[in-house]
Protein backbone atom coordinates (compact mmCIF):
# COMPACT_ATOMS: atom_id res chain seq x y z
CA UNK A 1 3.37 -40.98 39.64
CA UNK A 2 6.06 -38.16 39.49
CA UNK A 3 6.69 -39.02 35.92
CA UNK A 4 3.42 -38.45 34.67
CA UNK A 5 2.81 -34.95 35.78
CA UNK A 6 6.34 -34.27 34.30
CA UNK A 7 5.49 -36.15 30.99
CA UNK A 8 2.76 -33.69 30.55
CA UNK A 9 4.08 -30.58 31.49
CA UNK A 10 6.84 -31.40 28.79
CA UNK A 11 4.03 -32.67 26.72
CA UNK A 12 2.86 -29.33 26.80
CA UNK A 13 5.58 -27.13 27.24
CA UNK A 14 6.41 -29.13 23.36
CA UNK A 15 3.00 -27.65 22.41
CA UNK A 16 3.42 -24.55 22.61
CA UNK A 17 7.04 -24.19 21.41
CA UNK A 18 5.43 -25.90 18.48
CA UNK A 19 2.51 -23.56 18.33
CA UNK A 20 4.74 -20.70 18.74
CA UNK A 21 7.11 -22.03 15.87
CA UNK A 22 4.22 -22.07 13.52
CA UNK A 23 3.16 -18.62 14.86
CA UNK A 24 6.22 -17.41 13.80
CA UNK A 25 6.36 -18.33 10.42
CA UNK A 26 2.72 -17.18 9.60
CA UNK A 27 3.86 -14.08 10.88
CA UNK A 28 6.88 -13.51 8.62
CA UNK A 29 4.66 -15.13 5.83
CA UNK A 30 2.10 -11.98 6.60
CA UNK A 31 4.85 -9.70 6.50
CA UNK A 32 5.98 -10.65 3.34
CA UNK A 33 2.70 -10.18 1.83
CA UNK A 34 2.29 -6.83 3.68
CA UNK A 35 5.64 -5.21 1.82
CA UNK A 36 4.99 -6.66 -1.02
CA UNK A 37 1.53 -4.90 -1.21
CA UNK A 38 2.86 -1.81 0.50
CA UNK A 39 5.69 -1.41 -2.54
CA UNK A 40 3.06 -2.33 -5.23
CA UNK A 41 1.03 0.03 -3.64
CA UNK A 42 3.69 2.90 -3.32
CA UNK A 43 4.61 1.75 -7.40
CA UNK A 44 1.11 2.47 -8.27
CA UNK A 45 0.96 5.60 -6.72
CA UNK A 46 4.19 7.28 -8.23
CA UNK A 47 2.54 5.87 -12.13
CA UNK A 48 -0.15 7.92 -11.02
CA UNK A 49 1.61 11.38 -9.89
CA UNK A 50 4.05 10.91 -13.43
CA UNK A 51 -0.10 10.98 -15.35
CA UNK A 52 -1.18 13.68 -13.54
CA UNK A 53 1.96 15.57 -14.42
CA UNK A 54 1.05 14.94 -18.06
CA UNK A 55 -2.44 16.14 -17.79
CA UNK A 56 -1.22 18.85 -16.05
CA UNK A 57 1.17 19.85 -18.85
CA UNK A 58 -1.75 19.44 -21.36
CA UNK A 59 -4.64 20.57 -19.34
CA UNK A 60 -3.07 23.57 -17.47
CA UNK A 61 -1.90 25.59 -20.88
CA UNK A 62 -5.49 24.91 -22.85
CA UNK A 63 -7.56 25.91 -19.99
CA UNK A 64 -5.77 29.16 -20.11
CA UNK A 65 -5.87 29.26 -24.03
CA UNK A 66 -9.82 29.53 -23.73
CA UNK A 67 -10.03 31.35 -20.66
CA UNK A 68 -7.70 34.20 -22.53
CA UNK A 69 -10.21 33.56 -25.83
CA UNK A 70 -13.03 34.33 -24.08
CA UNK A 71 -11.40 37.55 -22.12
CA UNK A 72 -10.95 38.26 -25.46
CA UNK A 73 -14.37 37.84 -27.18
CA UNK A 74 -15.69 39.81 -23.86
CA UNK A 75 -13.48 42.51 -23.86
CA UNK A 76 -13.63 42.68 -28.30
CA UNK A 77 -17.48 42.51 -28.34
CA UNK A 78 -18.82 43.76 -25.29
């Protein structure tokens, strides 16, 4: 009778190292997924900053052009 209780208890006690095992690995398998998402993520965002510097070099000097056009045309004509 002493056995039996023991069995299970071991029985169990197996279970959940088991359980805990495969815990574990799901865990690690999430975390890869996670940095690998976080650095595409962070990848993504610096091809983004280098565009907007580009525009910026483009846009910045031809919104000026006009706005200094039309100063002029105000202040010529007006």
């Amino acid at each position: 009778m002493a056995d039996d209780p023991q069995r299970e208890h071991l029985d169990l006690l197996r279970e959940i190292r088991d359980t805990l095992k495969l815990q574990r690995a799901l865990i690690e398998e999430q975390l890869a997924r996670s940095r690998a998402s976080v650095e595409e993520s962070i990848g993504l965002q610096k091809t983004a900053l280098q565009r907007q510097r580009q525009v910026m070099l483009i846009a910045v000097p031809g919104i000026v052009a006009c706005l200094l056009a039309i100063g002029y045309l105000i202040w010529r004509y007006f």
